[in-house]
PDB file of N, CA and C in Angstrom:
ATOM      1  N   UNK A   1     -17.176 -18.970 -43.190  1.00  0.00           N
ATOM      2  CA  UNK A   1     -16.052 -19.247 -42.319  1.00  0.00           C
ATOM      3  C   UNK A   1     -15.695 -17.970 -41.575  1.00  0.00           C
ATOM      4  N   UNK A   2     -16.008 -18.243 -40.554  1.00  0.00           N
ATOM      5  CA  UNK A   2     -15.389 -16.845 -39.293  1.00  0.00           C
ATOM      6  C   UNK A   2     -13.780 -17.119 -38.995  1.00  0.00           C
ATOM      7  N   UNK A   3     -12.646 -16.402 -38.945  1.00  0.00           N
ATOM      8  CA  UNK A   3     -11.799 -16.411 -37.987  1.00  0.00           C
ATOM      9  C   UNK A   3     -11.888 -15.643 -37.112  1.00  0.00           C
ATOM     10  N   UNK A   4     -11.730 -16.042 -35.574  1.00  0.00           N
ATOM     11  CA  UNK A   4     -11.652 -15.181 -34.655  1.00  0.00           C
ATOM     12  C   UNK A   4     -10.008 -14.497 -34.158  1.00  0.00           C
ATOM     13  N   UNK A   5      -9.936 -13.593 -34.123  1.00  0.00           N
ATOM     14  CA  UNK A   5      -8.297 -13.155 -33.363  1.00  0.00           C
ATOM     15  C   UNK A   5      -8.613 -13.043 -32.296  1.00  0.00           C
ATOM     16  N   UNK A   6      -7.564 -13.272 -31.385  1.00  0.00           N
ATOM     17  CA  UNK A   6      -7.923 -13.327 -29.523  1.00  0.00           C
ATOM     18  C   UNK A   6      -6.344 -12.463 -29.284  1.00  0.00           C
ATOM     19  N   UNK A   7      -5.653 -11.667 -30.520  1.00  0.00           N
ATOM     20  CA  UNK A   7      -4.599 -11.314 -29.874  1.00  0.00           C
ATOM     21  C   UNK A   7      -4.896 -10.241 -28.763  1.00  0.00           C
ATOM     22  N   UNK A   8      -5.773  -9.253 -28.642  1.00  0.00           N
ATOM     23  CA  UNK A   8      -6.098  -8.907 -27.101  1.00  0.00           C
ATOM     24  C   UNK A   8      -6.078  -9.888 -26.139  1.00  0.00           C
ATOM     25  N   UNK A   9      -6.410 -11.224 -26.053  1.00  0.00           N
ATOM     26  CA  UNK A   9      -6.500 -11.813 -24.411  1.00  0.00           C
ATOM     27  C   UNK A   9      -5.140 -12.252 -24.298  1.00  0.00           C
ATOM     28  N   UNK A  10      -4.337 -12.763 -25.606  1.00  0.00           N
ATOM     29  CA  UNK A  10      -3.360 -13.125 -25.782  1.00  0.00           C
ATOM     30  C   UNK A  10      -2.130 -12.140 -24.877  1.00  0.00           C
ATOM     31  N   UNK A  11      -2.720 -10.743 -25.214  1.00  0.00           N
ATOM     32  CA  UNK A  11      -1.244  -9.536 -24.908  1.00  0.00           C
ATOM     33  C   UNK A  11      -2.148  -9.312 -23.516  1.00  0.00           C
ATOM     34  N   UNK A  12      -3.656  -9.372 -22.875  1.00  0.00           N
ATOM     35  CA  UNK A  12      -3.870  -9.592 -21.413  1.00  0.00           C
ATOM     36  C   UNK A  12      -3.043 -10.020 -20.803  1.00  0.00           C
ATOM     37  N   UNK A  13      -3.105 -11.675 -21.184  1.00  0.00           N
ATOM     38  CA  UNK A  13      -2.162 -12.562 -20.217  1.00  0.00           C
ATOM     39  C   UNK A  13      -0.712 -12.565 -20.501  1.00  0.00           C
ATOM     40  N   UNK A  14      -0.289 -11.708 -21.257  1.00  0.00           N
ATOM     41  CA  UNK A  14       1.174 -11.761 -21.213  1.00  0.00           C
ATOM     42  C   UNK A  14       1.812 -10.244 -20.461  1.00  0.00           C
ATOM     43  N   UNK A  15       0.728  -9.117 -20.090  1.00  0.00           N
ATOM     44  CA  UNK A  15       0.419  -8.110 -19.728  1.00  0.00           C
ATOM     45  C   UNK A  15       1.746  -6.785 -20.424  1.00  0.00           C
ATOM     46  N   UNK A  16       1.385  -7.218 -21.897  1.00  0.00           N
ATOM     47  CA  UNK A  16       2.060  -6.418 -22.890  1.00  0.00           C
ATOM     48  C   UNK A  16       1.192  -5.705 -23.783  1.00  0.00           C
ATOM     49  N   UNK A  17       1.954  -4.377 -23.824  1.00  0.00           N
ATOM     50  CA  UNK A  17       1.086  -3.405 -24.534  1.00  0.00           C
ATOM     51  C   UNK A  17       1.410  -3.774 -25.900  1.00  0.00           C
ATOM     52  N   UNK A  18      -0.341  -3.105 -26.953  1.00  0.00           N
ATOM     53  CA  UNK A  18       0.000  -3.643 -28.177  1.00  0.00           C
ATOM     54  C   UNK A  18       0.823  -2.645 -28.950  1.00  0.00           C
ATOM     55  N   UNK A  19       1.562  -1.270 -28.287  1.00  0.00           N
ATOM     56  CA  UNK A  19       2.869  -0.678 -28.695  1.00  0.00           C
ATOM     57  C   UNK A  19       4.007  -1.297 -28.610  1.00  0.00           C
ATOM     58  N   UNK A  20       4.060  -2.176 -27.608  1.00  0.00           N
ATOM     59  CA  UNK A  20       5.049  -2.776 -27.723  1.00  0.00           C
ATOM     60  C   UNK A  20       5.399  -4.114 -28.551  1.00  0.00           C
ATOM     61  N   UNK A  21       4.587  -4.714 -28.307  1.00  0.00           N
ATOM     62  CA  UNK A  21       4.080  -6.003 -29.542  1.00  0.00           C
ATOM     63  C   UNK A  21       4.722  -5.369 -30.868  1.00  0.00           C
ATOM     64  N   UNK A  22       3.978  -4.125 -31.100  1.00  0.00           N
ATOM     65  CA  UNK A  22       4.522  -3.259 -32.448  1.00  0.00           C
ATOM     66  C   UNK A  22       5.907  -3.536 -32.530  1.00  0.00           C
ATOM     67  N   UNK A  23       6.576  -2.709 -31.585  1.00  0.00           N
ATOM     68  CA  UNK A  23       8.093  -2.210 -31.692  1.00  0.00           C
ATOM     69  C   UNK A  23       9.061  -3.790 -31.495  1.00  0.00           C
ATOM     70  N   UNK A  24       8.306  -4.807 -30.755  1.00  0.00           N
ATOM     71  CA  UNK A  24       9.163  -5.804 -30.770  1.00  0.00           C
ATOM     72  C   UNK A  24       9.009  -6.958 -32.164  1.00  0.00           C
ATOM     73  N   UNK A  25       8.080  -6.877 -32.910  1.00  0.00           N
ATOM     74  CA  UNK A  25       7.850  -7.543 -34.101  1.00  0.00           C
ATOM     75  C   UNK A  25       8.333  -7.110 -35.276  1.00  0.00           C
ATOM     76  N   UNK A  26       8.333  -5.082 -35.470  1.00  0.00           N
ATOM     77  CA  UNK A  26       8.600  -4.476 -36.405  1.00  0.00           C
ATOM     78  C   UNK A  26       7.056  -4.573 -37.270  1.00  0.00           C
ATOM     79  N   UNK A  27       6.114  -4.520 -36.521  1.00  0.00           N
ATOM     80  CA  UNK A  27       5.322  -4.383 -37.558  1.00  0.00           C
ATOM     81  C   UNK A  27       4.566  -2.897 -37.314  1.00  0.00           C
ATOM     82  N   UNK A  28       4.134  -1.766 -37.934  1.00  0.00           N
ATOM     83  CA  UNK A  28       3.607  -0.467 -37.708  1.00  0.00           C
ATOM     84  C   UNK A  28       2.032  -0.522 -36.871  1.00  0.00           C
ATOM     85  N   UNK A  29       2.187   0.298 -35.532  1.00  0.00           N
ATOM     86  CA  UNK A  29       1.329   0.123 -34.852  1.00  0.00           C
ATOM     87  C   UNK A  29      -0.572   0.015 -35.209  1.00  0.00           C
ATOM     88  N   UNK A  30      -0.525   0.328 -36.237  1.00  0.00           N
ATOM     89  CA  UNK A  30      -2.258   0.664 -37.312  1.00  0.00           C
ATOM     90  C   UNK A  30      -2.159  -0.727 -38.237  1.00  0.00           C
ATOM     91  N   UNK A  31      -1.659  -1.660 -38.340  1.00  0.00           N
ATOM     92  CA  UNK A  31      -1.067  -2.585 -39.214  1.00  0.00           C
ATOM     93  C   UNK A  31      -1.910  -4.139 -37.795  1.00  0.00           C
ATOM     94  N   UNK A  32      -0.436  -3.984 -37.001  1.00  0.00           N
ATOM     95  CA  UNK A  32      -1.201  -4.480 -36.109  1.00  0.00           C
ATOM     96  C   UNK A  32      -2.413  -4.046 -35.328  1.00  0.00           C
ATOM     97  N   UNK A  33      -2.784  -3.250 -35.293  1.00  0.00           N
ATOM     98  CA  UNK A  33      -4.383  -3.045 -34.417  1.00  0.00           C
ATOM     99  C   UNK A  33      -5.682  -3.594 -35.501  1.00  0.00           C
ATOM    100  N   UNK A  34      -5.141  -3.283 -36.715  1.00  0.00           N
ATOM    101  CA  UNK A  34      -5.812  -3.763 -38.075  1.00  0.00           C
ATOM    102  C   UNK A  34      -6.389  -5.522 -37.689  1.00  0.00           C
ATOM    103  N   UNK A  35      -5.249  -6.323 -37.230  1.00  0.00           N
ATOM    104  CA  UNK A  35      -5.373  -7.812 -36.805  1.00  0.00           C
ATOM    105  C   UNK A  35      -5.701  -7.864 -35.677  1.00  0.00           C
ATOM    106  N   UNK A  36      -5.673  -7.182 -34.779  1.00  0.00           N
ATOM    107  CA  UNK A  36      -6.416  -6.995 -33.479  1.00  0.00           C
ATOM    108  C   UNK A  36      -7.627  -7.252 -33.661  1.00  0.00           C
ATOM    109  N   UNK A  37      -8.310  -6.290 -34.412  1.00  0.00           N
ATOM    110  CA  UNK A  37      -9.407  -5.917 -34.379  1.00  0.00           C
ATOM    111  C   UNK A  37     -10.723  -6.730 -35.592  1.00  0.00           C
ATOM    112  N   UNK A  38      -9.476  -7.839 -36.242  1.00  0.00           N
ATOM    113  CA  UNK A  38     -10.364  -8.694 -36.969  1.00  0.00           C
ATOM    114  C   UNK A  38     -10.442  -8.165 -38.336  1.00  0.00           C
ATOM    115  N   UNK A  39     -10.132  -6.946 -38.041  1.00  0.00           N
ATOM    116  CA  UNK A  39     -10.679  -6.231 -39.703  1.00  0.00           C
ATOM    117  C   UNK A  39      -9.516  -6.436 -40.594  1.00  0.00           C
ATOM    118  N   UNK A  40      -8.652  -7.226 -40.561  1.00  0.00           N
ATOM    119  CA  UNK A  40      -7.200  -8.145 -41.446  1.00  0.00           C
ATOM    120  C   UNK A  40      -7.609  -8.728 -42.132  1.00  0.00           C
ATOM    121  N   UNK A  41      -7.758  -8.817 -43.767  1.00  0.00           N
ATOM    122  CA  UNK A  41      -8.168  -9.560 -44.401  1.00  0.00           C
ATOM    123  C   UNK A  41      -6.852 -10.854 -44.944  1.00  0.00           C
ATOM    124  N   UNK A  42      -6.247 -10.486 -44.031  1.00  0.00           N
ATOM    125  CA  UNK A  42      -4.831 -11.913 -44.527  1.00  0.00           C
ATOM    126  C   UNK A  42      -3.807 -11.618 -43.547  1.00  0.00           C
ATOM    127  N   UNK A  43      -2.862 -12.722 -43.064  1.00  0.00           N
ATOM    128  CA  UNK A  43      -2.040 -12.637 -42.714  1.00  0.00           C
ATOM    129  C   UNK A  43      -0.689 -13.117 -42.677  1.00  0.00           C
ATOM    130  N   UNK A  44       0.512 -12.503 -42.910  1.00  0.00           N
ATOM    131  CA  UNK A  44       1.633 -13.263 -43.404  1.00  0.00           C
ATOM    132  C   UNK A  44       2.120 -14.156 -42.271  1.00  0.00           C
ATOM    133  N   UNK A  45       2.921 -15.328 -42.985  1.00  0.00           N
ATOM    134  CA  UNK A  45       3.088 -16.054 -42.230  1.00  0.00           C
ATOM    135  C   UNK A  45       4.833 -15.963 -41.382  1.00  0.00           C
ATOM    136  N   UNK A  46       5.278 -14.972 -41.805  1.00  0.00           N
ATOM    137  CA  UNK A  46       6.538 -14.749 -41.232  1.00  0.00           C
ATOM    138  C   UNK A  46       6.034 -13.470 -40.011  1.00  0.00           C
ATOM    139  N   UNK A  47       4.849 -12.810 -40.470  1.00  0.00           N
ATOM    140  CA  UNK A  47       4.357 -11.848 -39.170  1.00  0.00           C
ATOM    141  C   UNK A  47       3.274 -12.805 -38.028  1.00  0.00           C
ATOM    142  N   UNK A  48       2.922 -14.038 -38.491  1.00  0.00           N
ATOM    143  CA  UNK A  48       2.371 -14.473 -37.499  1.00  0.00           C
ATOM    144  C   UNK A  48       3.570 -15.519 -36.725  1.00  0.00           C
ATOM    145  N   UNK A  49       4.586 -15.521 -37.058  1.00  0.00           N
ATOM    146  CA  UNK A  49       5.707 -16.488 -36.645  1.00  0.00           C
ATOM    147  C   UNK A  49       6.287 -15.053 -35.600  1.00  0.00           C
ATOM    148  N   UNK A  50       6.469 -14.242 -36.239  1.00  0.00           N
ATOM    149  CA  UNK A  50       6.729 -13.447 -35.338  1.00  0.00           C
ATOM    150  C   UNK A  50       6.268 -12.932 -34.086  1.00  0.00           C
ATOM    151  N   UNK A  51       4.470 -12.703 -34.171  1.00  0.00           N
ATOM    152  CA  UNK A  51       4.053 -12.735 -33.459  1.00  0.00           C
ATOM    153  C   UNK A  51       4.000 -14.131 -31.888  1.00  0.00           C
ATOM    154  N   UNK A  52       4.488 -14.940 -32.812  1.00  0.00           N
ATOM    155  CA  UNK A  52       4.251 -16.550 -31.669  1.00  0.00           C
ATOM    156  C   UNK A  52       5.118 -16.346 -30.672  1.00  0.00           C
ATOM    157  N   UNK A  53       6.590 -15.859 -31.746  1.00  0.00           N
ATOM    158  CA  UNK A  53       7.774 -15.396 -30.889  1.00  0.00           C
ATOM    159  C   UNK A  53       7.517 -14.754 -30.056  1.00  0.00           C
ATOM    160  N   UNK A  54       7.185 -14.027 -29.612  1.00  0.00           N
ATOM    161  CA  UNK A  54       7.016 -12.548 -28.892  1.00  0.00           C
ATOM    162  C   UNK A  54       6.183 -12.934 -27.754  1.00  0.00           C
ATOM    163  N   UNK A  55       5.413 -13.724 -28.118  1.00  0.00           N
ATOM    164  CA  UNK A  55       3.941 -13.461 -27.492  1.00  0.00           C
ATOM    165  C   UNK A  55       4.155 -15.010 -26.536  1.00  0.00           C
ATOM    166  N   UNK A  56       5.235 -16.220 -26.890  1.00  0.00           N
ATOM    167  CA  UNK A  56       5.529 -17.163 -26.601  1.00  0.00           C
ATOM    168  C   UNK A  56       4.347 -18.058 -26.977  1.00  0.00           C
ATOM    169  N   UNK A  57       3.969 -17.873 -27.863  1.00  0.00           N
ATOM    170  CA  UNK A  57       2.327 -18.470 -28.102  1.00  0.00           C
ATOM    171  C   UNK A  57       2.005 -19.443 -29.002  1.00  0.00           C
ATOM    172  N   UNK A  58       1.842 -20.077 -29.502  1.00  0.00           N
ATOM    173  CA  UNK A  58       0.999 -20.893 -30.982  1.00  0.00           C
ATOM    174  C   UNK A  58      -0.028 -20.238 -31.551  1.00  0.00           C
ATOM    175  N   UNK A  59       0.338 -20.359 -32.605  1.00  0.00           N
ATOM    176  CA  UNK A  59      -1.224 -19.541 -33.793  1.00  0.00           C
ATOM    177  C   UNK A  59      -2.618 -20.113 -32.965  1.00  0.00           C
ATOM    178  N   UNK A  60      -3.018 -21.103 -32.665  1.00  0.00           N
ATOM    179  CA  UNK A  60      -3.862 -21.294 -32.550  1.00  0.00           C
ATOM    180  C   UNK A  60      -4.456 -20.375 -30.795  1.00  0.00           C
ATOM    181  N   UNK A  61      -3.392 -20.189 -30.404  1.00  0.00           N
ATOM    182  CA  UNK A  61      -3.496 -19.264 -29.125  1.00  0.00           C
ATOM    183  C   UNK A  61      -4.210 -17.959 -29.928  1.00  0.00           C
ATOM    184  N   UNK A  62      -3.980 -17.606 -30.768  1.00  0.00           N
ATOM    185  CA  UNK A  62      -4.388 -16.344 -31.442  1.00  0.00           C
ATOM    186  C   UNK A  62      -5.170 -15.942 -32.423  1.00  0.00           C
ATOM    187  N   UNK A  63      -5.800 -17.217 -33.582  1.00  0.00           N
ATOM    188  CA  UNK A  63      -6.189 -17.182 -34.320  1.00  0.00           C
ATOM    189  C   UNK A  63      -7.545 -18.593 -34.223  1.00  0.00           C
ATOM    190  N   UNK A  64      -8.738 -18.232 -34.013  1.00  0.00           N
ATOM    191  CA  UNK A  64      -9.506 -19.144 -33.375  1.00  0.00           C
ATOM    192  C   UNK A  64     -10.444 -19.681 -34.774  1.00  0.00           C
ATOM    193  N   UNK A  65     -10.488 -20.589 -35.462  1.00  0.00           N
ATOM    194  CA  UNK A  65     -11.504 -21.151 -36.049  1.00  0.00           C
ATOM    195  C   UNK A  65     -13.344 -20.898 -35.855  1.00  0.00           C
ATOM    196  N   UNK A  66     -14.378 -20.561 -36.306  1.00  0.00           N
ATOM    197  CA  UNK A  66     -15.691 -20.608 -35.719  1.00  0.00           C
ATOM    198  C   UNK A  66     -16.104 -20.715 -37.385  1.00  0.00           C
ATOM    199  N   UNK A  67     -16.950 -22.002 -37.042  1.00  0.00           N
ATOM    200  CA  UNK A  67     -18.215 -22.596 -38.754  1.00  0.00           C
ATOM    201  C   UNK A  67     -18.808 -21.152 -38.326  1.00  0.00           C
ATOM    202  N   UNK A  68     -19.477 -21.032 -39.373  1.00  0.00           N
ATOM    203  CA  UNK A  68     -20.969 -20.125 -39.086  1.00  0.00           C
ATOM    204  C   UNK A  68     -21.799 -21.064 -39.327  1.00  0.00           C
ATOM    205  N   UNK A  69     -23.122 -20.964 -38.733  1.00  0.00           N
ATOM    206  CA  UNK A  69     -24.096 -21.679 -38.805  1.00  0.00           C
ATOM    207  C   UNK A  69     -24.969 -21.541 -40.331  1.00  0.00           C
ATOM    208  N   UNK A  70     -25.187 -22.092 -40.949  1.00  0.00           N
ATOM    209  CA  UNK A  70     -26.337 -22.889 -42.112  1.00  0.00           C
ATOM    210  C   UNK A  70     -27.910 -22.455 -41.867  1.00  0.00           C
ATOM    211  N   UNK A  71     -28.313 -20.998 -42.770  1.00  0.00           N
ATOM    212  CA  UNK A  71     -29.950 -20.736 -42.305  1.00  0.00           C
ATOM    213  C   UNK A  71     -30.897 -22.074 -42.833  1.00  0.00           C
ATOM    214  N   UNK A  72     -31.483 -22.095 -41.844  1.00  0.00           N
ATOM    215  CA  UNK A  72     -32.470 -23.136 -41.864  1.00  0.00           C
ATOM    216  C   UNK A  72     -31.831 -24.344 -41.523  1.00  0.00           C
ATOM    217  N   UNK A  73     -30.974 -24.764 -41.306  1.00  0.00           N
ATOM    218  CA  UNK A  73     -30.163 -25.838 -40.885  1.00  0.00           C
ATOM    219  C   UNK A  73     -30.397 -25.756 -39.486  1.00  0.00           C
ATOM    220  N   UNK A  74     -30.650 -27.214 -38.968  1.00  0.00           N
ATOM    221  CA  UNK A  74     -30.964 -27.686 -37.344  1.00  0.00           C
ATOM    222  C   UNK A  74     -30.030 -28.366 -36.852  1.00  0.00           C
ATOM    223  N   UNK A  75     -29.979 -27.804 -36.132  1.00  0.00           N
ATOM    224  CA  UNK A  75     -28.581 -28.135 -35.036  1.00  0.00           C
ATOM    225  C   UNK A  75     -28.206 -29.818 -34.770  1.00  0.00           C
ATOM    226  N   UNK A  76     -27.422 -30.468 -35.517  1.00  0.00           N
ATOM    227  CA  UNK A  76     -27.798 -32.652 -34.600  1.00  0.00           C
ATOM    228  C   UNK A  76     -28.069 -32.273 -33.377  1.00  0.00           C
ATOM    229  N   UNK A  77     -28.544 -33.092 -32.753  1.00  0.00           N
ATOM    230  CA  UNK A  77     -29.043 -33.630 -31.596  1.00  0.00           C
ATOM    231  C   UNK A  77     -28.385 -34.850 -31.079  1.00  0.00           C
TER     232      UNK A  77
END
C-alpha cells in the first residue's frame, strides 16, 4: 500500500508557503516538511483536520491512495 501526499500541489494552488502552513496550523516547520515529503510514517487526525482548515481542502485533496502492483501479476484486460 503506497500513500501519496500532494501537500506541495495542494500549498501551489493555494500559493502558500509551507512556513506559513507551519505557523498557521502550529505544527514545527521539520514536522511538517517530514509529511510533505512522504517520509511521515502516521498522521494525526486533529493535524490533518487542521491542515483541511487552512488549506480549505479535504484529506483526500492531500492524501492520495495508490495499490502497488503484484510481481508477476497481469494487469485485467
Amino acid at each position: 500500500m503506497t500513500i501519496r501526499v500532494n501537500l506541495d500541489r495542494v500549498l501551489l494552488e493555494r500559493r502558500m508557503s509551507l512556513t506559513e502552513l507551519a505557523d498557521r496550523v502550529g505544527i514545527t516547520l521539520a514536522n511538517l516538511s517530514i509529511l510533505k515529503t512522504g517520509k511521515a510514517r502516521a498522521v494525526r487526525f486533529s493535524t490533518l483536520s487542521a491542515l483541511c482548515r487552512e488549506l480549505d481542502c479535504q484529506p483526500a485533496d492531500i492524501l492520495v491512495y495508490e495499490p502497488e502492483e503484484e510481481e508477476g501479476k497481469v494487469a485485467a484486460e
